[in-house]
Protein backbone atom coordinates (compact mmCIF):
# COMPACT_ATOMS: atom_id res chain seq x y z
CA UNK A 1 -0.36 6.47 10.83
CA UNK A 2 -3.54 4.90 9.55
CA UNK A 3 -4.15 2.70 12.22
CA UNK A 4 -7.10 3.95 14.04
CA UNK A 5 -8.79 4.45 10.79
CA UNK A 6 -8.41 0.52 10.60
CA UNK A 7 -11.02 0.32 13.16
CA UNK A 8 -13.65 1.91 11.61
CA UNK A 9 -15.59 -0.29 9.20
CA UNK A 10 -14.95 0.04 5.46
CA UNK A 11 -17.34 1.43 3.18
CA UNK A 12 -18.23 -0.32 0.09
CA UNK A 13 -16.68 -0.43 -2.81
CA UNK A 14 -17.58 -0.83 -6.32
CA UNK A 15 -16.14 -4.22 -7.88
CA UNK A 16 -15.83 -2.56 -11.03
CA UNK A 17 -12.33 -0.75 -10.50
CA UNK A 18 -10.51 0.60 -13.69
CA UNK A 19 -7.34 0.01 -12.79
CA UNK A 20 -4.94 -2.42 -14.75
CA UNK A 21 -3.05 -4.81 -13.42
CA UNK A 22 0.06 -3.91 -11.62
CA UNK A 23 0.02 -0.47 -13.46
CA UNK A 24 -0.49 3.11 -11.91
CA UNK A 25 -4.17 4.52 -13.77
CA UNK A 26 -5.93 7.55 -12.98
CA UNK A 27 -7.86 7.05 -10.08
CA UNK A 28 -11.86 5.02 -10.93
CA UNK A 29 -14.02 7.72 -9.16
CA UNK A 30 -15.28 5.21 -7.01
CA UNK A 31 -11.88 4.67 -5.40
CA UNK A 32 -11.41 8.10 -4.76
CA UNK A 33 -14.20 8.00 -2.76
CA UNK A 34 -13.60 5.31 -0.83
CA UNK A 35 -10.00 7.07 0.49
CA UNK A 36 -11.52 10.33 1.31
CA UNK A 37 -14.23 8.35 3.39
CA UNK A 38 -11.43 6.07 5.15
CA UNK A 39 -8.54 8.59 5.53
CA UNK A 40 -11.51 10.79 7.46
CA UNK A 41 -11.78 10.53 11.09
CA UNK A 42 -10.91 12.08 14.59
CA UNK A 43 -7.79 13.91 15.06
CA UNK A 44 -7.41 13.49 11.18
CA UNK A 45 -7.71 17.05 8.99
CA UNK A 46 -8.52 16.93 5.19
CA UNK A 47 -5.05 17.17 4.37
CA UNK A 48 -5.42 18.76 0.95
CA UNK A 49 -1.64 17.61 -0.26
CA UNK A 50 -3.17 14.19 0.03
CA UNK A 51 -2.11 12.52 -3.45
CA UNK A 52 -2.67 8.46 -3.84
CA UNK A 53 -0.95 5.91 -6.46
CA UNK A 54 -3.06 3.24 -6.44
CA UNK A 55 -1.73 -0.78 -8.79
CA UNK A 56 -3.70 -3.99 -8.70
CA UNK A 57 -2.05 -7.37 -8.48
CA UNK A 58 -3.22 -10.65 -7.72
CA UNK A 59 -1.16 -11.32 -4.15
CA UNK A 60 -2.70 -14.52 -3.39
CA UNK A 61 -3.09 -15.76 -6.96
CA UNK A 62 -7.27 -16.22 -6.09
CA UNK A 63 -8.22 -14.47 -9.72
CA UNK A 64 -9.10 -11.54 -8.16
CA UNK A 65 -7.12 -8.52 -7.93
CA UNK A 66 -5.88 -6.86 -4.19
CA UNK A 67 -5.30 -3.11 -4.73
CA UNK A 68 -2.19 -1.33 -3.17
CA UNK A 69 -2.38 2.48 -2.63
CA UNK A 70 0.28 4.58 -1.92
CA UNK A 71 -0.51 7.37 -0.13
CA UNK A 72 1.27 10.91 0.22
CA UNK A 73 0.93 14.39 1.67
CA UNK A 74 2.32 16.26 4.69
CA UNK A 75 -0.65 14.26 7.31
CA UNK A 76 0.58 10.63 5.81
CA UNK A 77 4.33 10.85 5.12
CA UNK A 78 7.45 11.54 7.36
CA UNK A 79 11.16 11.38 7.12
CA UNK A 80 11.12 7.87 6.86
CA UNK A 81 7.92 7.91 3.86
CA UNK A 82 4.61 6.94 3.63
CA UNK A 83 1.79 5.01 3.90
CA UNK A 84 0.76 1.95 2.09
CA UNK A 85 -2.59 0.19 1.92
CA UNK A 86 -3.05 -3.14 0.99
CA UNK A 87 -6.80 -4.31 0.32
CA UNK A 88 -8.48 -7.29 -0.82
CA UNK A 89 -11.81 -7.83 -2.21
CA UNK A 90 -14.46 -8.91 0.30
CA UNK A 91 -18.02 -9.04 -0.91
CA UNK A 92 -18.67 -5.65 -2.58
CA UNK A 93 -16.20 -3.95 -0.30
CA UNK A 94 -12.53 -4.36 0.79
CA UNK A 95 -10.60 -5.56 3.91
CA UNK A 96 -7.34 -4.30 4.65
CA UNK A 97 -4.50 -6.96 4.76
CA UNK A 98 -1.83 -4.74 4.66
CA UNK A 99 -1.49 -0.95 6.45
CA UNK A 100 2.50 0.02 6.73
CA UNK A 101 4.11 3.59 7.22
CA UNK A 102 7.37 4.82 6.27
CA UNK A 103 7.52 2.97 2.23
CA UNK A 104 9.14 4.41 -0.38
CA UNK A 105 8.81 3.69 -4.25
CA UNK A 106 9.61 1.11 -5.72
CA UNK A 107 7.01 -1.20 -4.55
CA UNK A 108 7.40 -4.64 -5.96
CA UNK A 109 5.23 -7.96 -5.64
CA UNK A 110 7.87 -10.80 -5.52
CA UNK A 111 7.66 -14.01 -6.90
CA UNK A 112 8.00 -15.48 -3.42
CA UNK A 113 5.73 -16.41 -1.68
CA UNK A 114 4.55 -16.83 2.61
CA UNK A 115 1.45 -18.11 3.92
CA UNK A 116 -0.14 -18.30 -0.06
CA UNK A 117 0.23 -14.73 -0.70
CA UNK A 118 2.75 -13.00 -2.14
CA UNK A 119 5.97 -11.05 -0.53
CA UNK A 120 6.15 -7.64 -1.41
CA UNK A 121 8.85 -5.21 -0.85
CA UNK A 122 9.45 -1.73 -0.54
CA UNK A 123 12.74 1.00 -0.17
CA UNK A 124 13.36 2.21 3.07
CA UNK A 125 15.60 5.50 3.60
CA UNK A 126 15.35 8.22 5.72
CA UNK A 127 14.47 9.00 9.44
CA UNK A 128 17.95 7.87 10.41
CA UNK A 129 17.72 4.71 7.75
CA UNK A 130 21.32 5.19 5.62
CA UNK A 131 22.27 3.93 3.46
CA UNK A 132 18.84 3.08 1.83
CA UNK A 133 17.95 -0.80 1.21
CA UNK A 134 14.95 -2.69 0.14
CA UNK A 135 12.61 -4.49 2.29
CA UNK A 136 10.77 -7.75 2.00
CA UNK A 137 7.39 -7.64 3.85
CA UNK A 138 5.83 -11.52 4.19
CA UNK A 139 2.37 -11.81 4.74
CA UNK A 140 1.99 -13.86 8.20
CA UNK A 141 -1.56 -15.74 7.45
CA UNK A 142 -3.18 -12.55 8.10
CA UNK A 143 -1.67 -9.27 7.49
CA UNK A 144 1.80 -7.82 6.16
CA UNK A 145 4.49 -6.22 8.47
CA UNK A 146 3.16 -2.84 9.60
CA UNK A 147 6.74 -1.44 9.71
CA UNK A 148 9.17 -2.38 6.89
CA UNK A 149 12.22 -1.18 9.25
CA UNK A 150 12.53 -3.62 11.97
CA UNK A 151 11.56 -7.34 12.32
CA UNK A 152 9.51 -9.20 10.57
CA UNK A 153 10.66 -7.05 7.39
CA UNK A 154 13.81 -8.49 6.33
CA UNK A 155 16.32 -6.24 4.52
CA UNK A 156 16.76 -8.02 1.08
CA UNK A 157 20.73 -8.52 0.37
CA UNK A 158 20.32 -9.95 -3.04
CA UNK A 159 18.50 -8.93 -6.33
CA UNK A 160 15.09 -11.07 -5.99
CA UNK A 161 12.81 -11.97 -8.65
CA UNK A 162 9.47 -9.63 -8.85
CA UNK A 163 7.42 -6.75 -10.49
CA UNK A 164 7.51 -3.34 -9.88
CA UNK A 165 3.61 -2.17 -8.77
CA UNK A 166 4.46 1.54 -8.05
CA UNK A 167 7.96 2.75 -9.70
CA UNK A 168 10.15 5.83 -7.81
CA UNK A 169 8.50 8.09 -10.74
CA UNK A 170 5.00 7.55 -9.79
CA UNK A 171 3.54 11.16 -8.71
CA UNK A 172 -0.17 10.31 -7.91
CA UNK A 173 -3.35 11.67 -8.01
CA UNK A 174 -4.92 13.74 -6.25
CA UNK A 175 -7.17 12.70 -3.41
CA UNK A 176 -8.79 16.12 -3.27
């Protein structure tokens, strides 16, 4: 999980990002090097499987775009899946409003909304998860659900209005 990485401050960022809105692009070179600076640390090897999908959508409907990078390879996924980030723009860098393990494609920003931003939801299957469902992840005021399996997530029972940001078909890019 990415959460000790969370604690180390984040690097800046170039504004300029080339990716569309809510569409996978190749990765803006700048980007790229944010991820190998942030998914570096203590106890965590350059896991050269690493592969990253990374969509922009507006979350909190400000004008400016939040970024949400899905990250794979044998250090960042497990039975259950993988990481997501969320990030926001914050001066010329980015803060992280969102850091969950164990997502799975789709990844969809809902047209609900909690606390101004967004819901978003993700499919969770695997690591003892079955049948497979999707998951609605509200932010709380100031972060999203860490863990779309358990409370707050809320299993979605119903077909719910929203936009698919990373589809099931989305292979990435690679980090290294």
């Amino acid at each position: 999980m990415l959460t000790k990485r969370l604690n180390y401050a984040l690097l800046p960022l170039c504004a300029a990002l080339s990716i569309a809105t809510g569409q996978p692009q190749s990765p803006d070179e700048s980007l790229k090097r944010f991820l190998l600076a942030y998914l570096k640390g203590p106890g965590f090897p350059d896991d050269k499987t690493t592969r990253f999908t990374a969509a922009s959508a507006d979350l909190n409907d400000d004008g400016k775009a939040e970024l949400i990078i899905y990250i794979t390879g044998r250090s960042w996924c497990g039975s259950g899946g993988c990481n997501l980030l969320i990030l926001t723009p914050k001066d010329s860098t980015y803060a992280v409003v969102g850091e969950l393990s164990i997502t799975r494609p789709p990844i969809r920003m809902l047209t609900a909304k909690s606390n101004g931003w967004h819901d978003i939801s993700v499919w969770v299957q695997g690591g003892g998860i079955r049948p497979g469902r999707e998951a609605k992840l509200s932010f709380d005021g100031k972060t999203y659900p860490s863990n779309p399996s358990v409370p707050p997530a809320a299993p979605l029972t119903r077909k719910v209005a929203g936009k698919i940001l990373i589809s099931g078909a989305a292979k990435g890019s690679p980090l290294y």
